[in-house]
C-alpha atoms as a PDB file:
ATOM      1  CA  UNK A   1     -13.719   7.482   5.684  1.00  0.00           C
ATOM      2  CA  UNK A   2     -11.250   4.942   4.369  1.00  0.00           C
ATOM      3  CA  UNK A   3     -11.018   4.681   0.582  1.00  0.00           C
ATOM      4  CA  UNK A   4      -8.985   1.647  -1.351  1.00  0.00           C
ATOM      5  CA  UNK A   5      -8.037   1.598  -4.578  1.00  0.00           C
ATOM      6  CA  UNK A   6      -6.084  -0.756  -7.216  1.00  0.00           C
ATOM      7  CA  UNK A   7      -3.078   0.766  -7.188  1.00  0.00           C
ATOM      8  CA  UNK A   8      -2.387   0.011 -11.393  1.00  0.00           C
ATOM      9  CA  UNK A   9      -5.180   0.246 -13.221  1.00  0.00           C
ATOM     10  CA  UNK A  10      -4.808  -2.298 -16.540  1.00  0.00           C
ATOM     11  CA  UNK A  11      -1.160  -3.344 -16.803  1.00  0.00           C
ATOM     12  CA  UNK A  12       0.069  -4.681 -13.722  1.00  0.00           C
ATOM     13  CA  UNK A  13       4.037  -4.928 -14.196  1.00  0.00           C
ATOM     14  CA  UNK A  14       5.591  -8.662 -13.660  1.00  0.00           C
ATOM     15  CA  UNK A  15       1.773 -10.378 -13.243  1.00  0.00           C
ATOM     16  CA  UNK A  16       1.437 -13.452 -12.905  1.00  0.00           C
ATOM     17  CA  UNK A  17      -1.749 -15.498 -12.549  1.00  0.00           C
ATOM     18  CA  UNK A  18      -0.244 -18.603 -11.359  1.00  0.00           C
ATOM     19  CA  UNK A  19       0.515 -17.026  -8.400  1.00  0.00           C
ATOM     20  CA  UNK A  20      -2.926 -16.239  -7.297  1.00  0.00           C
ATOM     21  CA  UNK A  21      -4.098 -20.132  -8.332  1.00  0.00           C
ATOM     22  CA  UNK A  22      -1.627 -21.572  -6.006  1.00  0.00           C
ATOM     23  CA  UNK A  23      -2.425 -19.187  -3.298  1.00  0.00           C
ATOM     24  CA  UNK A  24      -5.490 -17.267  -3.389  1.00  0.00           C
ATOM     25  CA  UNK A  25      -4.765 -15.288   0.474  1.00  0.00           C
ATOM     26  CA  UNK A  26      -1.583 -14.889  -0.265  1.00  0.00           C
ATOM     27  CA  UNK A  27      -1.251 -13.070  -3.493  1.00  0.00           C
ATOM     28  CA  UNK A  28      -3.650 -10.402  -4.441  1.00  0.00           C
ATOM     29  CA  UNK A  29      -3.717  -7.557  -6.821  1.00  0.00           C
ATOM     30  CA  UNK A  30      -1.544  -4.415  -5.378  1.00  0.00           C
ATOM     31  CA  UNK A  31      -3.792  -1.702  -3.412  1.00  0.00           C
ATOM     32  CA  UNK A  32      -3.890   1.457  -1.707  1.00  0.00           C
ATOM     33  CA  UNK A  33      -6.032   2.474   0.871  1.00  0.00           C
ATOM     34  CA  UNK A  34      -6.060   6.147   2.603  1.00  0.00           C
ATOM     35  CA  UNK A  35      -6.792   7.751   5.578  1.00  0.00           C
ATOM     36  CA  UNK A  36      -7.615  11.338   4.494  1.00  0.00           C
ATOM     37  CA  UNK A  37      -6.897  13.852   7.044  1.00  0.00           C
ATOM     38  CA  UNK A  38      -6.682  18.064   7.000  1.00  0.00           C
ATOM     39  CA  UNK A  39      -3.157  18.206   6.142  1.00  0.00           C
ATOM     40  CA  UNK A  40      -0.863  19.311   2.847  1.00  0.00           C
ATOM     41  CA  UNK A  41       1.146  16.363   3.499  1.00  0.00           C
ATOM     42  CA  UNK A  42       0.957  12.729   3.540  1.00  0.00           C
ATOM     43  CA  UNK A  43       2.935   9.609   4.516  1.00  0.00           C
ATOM     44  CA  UNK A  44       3.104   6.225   2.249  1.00  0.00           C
ATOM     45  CA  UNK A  45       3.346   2.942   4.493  1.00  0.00           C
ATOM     46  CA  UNK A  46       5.075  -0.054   3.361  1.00  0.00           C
ATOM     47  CA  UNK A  47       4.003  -2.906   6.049  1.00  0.00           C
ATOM     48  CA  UNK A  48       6.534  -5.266   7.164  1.00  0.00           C
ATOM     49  CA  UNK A  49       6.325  -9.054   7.082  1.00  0.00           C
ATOM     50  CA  UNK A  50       9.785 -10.556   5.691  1.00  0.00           C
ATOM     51  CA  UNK A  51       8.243 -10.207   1.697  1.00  0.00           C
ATOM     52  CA  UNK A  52       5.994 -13.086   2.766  1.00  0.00           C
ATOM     53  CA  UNK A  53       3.243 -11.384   4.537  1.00  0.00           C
ATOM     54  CA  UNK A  54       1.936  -7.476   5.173  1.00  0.00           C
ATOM     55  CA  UNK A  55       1.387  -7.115   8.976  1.00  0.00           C
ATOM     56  CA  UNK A  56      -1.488  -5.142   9.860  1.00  0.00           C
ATOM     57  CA  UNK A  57      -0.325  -3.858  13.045  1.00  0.00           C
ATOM     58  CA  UNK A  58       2.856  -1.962  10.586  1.00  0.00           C
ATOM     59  CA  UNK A  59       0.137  -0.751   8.494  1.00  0.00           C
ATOM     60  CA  UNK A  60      -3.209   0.095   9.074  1.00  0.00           C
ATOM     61  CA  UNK A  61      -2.562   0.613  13.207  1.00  0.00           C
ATOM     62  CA  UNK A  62       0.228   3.456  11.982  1.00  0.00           C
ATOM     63  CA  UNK A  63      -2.104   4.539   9.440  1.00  0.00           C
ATOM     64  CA  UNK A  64      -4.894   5.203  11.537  1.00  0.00           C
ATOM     65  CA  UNK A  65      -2.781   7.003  14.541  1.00  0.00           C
ATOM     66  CA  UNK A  66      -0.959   9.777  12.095  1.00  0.00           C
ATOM     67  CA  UNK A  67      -4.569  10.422  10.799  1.00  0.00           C
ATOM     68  CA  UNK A  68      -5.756  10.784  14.374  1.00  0.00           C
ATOM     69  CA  UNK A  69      -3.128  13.593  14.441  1.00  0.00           C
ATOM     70  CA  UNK A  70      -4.240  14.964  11.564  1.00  0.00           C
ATOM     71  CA  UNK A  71      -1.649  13.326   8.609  1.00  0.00           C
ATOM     72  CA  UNK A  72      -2.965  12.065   5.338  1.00  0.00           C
ATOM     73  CA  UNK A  73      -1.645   8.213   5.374  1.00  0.00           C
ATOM     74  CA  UNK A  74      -1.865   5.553   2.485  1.00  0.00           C
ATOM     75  CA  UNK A  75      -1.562   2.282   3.327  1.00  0.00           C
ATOM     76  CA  UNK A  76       0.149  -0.003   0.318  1.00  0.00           C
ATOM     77  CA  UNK A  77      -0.604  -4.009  -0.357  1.00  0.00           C
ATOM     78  CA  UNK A  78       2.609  -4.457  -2.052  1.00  0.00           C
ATOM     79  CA  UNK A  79       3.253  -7.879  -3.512  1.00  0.00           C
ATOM     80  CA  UNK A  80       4.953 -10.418  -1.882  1.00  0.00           C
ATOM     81  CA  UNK A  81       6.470 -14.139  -2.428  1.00  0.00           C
ATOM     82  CA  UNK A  82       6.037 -15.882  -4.918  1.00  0.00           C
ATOM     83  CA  UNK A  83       7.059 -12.376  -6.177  1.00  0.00           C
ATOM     84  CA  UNK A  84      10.545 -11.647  -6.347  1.00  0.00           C
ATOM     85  CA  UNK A  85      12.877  -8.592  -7.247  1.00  0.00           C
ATOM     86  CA  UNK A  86      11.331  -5.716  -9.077  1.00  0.00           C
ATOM     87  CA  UNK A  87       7.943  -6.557  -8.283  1.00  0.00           C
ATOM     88  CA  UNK A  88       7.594  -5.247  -5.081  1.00  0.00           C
ATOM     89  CA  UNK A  89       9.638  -2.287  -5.552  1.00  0.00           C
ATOM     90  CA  UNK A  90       7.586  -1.530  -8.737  1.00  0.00           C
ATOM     91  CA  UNK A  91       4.289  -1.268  -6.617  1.00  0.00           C
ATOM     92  CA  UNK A  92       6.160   0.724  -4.471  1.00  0.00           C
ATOM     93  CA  UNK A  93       7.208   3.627  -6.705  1.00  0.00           C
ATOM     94  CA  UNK A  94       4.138   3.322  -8.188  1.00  0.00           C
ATOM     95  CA  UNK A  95       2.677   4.436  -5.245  1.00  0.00           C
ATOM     96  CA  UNK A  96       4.189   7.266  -4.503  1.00  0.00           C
ATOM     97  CA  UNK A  97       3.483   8.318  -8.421  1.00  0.00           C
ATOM     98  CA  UNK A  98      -0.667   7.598  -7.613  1.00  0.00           C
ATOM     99  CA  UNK A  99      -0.655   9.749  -4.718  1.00  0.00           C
ATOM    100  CA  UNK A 100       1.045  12.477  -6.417  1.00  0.00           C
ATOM    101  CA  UNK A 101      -1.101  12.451  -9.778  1.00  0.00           C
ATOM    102  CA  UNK A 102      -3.852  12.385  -7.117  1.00  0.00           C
ATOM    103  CA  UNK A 103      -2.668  14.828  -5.123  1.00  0.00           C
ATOM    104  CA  UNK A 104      -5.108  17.406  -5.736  1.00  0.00           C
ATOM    105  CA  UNK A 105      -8.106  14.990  -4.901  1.00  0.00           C
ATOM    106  CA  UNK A 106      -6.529  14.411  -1.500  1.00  0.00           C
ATOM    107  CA  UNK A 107      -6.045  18.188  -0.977  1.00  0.00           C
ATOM    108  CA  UNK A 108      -2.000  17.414  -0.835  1.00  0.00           C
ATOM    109  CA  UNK A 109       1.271  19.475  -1.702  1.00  0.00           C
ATOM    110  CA  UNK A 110       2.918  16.904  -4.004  1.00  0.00           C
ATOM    111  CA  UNK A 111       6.219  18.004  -2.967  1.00  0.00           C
ATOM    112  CA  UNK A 112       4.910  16.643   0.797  1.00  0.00           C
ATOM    113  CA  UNK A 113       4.860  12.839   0.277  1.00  0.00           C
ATOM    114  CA  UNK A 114       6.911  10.983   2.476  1.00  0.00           C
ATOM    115  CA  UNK A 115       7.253   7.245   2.882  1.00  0.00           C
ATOM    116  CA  UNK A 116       7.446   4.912   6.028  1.00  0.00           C
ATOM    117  CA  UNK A 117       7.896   1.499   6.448  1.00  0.00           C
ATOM    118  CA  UNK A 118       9.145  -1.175   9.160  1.00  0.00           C
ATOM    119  CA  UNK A 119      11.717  -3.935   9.050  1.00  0.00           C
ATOM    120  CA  UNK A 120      11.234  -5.459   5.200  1.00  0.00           C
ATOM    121  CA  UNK A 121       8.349  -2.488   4.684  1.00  0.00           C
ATOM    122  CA  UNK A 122      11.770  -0.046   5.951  1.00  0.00           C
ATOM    123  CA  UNK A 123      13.925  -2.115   3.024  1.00  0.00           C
ATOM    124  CA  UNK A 124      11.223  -1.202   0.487  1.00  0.00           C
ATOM    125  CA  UNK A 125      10.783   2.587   2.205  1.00  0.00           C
ATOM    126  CA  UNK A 126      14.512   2.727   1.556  1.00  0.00           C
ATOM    127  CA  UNK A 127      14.522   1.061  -1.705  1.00  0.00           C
ATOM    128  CA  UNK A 128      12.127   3.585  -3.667  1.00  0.00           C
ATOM    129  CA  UNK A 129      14.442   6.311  -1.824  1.00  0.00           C
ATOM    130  CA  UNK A 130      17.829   5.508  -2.966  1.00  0.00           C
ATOM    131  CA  UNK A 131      16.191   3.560  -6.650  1.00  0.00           C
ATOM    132  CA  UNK A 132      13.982   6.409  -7.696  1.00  0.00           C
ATOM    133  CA  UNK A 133      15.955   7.193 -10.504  1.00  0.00           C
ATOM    134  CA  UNK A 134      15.888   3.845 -11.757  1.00  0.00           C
ATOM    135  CA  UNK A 135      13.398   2.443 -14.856  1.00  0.00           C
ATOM    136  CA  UNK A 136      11.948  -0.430 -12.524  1.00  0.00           C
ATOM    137  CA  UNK A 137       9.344  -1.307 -15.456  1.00  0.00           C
ATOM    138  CA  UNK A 138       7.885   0.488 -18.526  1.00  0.00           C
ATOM    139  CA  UNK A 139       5.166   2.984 -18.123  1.00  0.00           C
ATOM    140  CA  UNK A 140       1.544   1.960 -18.278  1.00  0.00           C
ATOM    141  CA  UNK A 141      -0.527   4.922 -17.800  1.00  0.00           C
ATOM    142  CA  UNK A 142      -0.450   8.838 -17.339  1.00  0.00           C
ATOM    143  CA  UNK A 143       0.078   8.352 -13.089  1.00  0.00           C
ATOM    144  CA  UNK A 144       3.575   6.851 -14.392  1.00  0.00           C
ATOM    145  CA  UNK A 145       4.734  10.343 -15.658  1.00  0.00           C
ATOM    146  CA  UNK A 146       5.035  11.439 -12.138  1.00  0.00           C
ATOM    147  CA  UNK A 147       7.821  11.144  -9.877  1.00  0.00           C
ATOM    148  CA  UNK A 148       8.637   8.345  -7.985  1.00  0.00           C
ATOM    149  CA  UNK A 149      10.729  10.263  -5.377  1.00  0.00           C
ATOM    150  CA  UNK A 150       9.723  10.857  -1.833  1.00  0.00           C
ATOM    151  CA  UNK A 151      10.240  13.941  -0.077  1.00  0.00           C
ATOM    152  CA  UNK A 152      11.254  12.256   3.102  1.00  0.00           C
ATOM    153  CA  UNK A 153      11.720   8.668   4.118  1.00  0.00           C
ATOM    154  CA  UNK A 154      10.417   7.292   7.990  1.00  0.00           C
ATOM    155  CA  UNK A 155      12.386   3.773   8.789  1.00  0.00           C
ATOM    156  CA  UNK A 156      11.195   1.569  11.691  1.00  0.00           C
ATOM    157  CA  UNK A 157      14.134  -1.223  12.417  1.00  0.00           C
ATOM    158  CA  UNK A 158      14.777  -1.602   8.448  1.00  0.00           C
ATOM    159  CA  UNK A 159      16.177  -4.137   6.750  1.00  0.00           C
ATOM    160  CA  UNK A 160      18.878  -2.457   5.213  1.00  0.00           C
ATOM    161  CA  UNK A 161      21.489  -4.945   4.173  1.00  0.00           C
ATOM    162  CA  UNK A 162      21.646  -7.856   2.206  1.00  0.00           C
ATOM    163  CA  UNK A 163      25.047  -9.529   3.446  1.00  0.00           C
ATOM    164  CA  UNK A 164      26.785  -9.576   6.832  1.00  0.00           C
ATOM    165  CA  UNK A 165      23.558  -8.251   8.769  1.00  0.00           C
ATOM    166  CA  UNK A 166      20.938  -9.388   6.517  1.00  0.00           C
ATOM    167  CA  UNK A 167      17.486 -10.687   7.774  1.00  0.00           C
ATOM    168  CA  UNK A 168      17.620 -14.580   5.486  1.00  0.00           C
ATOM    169  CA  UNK A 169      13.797 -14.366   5.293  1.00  0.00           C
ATOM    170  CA  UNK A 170      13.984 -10.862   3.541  1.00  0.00           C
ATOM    171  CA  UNK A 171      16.830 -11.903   1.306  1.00  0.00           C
ATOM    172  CA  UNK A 172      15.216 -15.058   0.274  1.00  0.00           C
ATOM    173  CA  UNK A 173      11.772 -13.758  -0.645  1.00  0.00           C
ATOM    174  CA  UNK A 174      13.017 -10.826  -1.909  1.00  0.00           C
ATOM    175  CA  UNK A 175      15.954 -11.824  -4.134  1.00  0.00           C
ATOM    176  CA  UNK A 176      16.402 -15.582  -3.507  1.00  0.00           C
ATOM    177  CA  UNK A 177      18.038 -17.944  -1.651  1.00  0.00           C
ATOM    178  CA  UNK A 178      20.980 -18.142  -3.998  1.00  0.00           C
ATOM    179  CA  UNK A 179      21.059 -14.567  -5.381  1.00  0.00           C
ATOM    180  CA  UNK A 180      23.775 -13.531  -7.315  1.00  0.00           C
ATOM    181  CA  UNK A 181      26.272 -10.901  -5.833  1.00  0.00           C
ATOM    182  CA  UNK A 182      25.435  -7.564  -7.990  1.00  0.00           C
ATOM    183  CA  UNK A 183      21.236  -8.510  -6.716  1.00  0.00           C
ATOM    184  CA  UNK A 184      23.241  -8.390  -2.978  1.00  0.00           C
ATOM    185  CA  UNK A 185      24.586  -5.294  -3.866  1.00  0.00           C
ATOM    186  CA  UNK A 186      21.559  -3.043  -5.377  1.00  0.00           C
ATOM    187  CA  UNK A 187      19.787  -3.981  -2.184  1.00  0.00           C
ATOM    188  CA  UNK A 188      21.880  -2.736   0.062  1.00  0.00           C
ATOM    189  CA  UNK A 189      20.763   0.068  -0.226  1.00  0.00           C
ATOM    190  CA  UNK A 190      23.590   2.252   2.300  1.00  0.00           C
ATOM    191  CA  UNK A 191      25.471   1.451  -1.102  1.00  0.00           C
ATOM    192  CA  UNK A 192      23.389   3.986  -3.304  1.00  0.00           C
ATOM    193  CA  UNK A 193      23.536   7.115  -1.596  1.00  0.00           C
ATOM    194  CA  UNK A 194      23.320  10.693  -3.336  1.00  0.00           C
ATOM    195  CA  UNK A 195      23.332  13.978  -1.997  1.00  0.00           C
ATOM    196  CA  UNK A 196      19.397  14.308  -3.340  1.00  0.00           C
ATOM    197  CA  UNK A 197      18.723  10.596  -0.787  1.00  0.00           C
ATOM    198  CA  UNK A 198      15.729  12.290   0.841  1.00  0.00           C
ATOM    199  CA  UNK A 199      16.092  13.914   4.195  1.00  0.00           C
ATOM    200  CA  UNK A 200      15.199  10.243   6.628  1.00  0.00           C
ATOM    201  CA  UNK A 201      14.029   9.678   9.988  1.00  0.00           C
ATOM    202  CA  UNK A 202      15.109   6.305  11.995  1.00  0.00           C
ATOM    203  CA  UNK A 203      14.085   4.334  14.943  1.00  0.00           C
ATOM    204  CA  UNK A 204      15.673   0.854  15.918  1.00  0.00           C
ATOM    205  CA  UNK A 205      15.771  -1.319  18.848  1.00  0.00           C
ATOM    206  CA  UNK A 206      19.639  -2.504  20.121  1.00  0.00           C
ATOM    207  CA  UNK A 207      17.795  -5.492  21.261  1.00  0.00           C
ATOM    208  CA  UNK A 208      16.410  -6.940  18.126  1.00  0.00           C
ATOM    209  CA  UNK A 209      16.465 -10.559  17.419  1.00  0.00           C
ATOM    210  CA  UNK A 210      15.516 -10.407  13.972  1.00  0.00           C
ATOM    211  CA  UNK A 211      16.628  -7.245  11.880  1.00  0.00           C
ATOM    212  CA  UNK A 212      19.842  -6.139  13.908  1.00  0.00           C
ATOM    213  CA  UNK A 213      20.806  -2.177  14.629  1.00  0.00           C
ATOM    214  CA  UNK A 214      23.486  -2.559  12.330  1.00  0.00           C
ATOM    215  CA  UNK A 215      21.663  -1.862   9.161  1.00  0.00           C
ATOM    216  CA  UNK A 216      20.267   1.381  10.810  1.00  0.00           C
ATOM    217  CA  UNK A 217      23.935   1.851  11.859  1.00  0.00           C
ATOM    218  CA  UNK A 218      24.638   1.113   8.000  1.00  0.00           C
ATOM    219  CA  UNK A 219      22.136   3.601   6.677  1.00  0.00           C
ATOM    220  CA  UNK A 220      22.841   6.022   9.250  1.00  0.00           C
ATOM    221  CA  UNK A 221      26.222   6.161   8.505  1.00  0.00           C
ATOM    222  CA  UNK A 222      25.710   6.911   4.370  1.00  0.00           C
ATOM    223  CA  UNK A 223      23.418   9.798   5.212  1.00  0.00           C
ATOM    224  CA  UNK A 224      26.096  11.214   7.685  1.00  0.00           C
END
């Protein structure tokens, strides 16, 4: 039984209606959908899709094999472009805040939340992991007491860095075309390392045409 939910419930952080009237399958309100399973912990995915799209087969194809195993999974719809920088990484932390407050109607440990993503869903994965400290947007409701820090992080090819081995598409929806240097910087996220970066498991391809290894390389590297 699959069960979706608006992921804010009145104040959506950095709304904007225009969005939605220009494209109406594009831009929708956040969700989160899970797949409820017999298990004390669960796992948060962050689809890829550049920041222009949310690929199914990185979100509710994952989703539905870990709860064949028996794993609690939440699939997010994160926002997108025309959103740009915090957006996305609000929806993102707020996520991991809703499952916790809810962690007792999902029959979770709240200190057993992990998040996954792949290639830009691995930047955002990474992002709420290294950012969690950081006041992305004002509070809205009670959820937004919680903690926005994962337990453990899952990366699939990630988009990791935002200069030498940067994926454009990422960079441009994310931050812009023509973002300034310090935006470069707080999304590379090897840069923000601490010795509380949550324990992280990565795969990558050597072959990849489109995020290359060396952002896991990157990544890998800070947590060594």
């Amino acid at each position: 039984r699959l069960i979706m939910e608006n992921l804010w419930n009145d104040v959506i952080p950095y709304w904007n209606e225009e969005f939605i009237e220009a494209d109406e399958t594009a831009v929708r309100k956040p969700t989160i959908t899970a797949y409820p399973a017999n298990s004390k912990g669960a796992v948060i995915i962050f689809p890829g899709g550049g920041y222009v799209i949310r690929a199914d087969h990185e979100g509710t194809a994952y989703a539905k094999w870990l709860q064949s195993i028996g794993l609690t999974a939440f699939v997010v719809e994160y926002r997108v472009a025309p959103y740009k920088h915090p957006a996305e990484i609000s929806d993102a932390m707020r996520a991991v805040k809703y499952v916790r407050y809810y962690a007792d109607k999902y029959g979770i440990d709240k200190d057993k939340i992990a998040v996954m993503g792949s290639s830009a869903g691995g930047h955002l994965a990474a992002s709420v992991s290294v950012h969690y400290d950081k006041k992305m947007y004002e509070d809205t409701d009670e959820i937004d007491k919680e903690s926005c820090k994962p337990n453990a992080t899952i990366l699939c090819y990630p988009v990791i860095d935002m200069f030498e081995y940067r994926h454009d598409g990422s960079r441009k929806n994310l931050i812009g075309e023509r973002s300034l240097h310090s935006d470069k910087e707080l999304m590379s996220l090897y840069k923000h390392f601490t010795p509380y970066t949550p324990p992280t498991f990565i795969w990558h391809t050597s072959s990849d045409q489109a995020v290359p290894v060396e952002n896991s390389f990157l990544y890998t590297a800070a947590l060594r």
